[in-house]
N, C-alpha and C. Protein backbone atom coordinates (compact mmCIF):
# COMPACT_ATOMS: atom_id res chain seq x y z
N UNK A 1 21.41 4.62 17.59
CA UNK A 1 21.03 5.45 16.46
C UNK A 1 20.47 4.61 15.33
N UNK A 2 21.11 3.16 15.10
CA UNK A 2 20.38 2.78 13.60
C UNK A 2 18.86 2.24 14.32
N UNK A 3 18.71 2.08 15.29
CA UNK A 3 17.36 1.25 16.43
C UNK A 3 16.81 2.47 15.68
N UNK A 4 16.98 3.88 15.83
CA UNK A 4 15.89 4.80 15.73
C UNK A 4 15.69 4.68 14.33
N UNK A 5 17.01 4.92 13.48
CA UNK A 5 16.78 4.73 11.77
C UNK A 5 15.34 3.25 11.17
N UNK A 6 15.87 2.41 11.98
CA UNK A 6 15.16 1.19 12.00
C UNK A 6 13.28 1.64 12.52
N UNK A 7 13.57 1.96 13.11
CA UNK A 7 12.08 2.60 13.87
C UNK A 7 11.30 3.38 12.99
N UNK A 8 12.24 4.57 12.70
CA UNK A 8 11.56 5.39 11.67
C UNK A 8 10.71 4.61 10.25
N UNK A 9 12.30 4.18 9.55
CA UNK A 9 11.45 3.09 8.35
C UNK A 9 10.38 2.56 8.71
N UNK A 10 10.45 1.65 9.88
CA UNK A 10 8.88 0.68 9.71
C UNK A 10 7.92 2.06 10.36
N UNK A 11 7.65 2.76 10.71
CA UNK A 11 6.65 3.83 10.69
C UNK A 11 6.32 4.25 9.37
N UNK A 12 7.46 4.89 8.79
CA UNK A 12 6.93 5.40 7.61
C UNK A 12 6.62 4.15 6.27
N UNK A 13 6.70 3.03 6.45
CA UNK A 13 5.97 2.28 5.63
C UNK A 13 4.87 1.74 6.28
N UNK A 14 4.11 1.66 7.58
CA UNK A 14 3.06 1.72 7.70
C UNK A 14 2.23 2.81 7.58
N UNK A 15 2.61 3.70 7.57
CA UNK A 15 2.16 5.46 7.26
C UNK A 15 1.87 5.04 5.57
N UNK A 16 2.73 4.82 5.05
CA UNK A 16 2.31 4.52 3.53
C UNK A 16 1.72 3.33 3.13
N UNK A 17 1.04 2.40 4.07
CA UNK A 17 0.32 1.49 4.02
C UNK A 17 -1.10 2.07 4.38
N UNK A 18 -1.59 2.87 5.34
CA UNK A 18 -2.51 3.40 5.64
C UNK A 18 -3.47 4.33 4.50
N UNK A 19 -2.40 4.68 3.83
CA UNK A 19 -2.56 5.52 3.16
C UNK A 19 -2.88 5.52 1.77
N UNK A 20 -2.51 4.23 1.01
CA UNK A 20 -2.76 3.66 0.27
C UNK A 20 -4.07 2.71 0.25
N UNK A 21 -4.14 2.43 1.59
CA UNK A 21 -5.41 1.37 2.08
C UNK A 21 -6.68 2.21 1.80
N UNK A 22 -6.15 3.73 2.31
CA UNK A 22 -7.19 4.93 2.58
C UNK A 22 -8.05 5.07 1.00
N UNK A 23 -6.58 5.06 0.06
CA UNK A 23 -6.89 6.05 -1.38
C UNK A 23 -7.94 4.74 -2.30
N UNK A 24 -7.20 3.15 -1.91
CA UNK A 24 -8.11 2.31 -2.61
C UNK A 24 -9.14 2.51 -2.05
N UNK A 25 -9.57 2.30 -0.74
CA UNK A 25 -11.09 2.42 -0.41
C UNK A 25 -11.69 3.52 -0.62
N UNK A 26 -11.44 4.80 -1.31
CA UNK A 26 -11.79 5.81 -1.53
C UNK A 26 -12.59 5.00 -2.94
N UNK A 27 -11.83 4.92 -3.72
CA UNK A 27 -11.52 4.81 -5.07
C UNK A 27 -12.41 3.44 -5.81
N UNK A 28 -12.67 2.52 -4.84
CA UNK A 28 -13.67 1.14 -4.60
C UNK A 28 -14.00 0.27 -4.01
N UNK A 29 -14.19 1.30 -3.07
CA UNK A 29 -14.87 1.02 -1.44
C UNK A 29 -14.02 -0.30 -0.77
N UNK A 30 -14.81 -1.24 0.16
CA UNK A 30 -14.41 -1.76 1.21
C UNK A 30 -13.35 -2.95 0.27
N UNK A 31 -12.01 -3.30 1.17
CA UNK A 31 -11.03 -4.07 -0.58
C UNK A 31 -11.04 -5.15 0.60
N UNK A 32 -11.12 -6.51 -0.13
CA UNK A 32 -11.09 -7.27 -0.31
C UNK A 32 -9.82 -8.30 0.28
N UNK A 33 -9.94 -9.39 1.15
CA UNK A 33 -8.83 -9.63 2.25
C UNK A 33 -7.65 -9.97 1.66
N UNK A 34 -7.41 -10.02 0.33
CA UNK A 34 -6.38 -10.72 -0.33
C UNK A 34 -5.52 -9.21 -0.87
N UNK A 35 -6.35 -8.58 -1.09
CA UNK A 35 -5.84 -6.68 -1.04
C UNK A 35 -5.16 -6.55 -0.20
N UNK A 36 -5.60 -6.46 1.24
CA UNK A 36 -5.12 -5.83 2.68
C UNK A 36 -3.71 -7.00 2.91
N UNK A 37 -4.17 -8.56 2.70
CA UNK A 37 -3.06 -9.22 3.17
C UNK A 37 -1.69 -8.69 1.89
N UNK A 38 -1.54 -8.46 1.15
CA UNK A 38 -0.70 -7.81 0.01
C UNK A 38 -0.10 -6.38 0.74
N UNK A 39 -1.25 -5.54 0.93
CA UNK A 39 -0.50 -4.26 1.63
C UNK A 39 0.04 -4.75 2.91
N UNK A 40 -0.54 -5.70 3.64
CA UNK A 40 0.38 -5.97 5.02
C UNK A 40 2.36 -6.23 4.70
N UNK A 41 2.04 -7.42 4.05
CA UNK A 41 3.72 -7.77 3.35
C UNK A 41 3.88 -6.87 2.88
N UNK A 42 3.63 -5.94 1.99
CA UNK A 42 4.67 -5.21 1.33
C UNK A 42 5.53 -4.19 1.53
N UNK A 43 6.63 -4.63 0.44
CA UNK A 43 7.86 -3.44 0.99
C UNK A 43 7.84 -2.32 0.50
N UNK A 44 8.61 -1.20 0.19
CA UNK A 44 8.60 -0.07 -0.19
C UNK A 44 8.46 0.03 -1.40
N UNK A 45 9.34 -0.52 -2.23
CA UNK A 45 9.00 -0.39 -3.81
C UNK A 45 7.50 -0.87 -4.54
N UNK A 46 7.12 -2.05 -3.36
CA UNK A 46 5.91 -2.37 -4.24
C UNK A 46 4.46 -1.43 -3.30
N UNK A 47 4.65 -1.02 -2.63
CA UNK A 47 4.15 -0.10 -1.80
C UNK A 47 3.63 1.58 -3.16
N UNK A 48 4.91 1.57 -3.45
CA UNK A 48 5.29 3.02 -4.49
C UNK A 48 4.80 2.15 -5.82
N UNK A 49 4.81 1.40 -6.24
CA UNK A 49 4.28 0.92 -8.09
C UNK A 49 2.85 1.27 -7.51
N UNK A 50 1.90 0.34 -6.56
CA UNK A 50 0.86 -0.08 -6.35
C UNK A 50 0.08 1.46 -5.99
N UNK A 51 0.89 2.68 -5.54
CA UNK A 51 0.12 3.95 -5.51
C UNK A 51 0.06 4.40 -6.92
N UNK A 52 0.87 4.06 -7.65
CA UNK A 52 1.33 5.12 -8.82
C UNK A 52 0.24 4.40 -9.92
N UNK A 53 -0.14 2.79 -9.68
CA UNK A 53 -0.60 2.13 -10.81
C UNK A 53 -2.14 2.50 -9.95
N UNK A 54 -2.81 3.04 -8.62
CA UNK A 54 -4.24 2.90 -8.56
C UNK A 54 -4.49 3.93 -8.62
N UNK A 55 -3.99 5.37 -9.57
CA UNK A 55 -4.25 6.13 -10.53
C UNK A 55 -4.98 6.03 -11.33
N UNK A 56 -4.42 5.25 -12.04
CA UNK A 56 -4.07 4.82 -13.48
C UNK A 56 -5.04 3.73 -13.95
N UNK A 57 -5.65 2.88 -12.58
CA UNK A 57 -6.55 1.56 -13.46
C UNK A 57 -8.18 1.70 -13.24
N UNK A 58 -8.77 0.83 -13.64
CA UNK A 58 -9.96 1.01 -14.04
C UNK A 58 -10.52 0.13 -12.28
N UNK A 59 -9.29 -0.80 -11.90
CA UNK A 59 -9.73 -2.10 -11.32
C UNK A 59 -8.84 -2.15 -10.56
N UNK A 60 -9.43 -2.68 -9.02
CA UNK A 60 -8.76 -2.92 -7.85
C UNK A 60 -7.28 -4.05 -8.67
N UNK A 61 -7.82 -4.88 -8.87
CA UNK A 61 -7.30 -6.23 -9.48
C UNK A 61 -6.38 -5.59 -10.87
N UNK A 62 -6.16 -4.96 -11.35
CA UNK A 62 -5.71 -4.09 -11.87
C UNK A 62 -4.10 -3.16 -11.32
N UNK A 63 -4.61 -3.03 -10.32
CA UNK A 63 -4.10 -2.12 -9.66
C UNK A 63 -2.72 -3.08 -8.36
N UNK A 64 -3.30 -4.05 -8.10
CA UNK A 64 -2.83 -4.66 -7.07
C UNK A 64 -2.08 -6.37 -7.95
N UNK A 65 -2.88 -6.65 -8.99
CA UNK A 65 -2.28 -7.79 -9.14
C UNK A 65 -1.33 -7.62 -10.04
N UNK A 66 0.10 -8.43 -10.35
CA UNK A 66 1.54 -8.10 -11.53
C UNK A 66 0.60 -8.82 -12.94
């Protein structure tokens, strides 16, 4: 049972990696390898700032760098 709990999580944070990958390239087109290697590592919380802040900015770099 936690194998499946375990399973689920890493799905649904690549589901929210996709998805985020989706909304930046919407938002300013093709991003940049230092972008994608950032969404690869990241965990959930910085997954959730990094949607909530590429709202909000003017700039990829903006949006992705602390």
């Amino acid at each position: 049972m936690e194998q499946g709990r375990q399973e689920a999580r890493l799905e649904g944070l690549a589901s929210e990696r996709r998805l985020l990958t989706q909304q930046a390239q919407l938002l300013f087109g093709p991003l940049p390898e230092w972008v994608l290697r950032k969404l690869e590592g990241a965990a959930q919380a910085e997954l959730e700032s990094w949607g909530e802040r590429l709202v909000l900015v003017d700039t990829l770099k903006a949006a992705f760098e602390e």
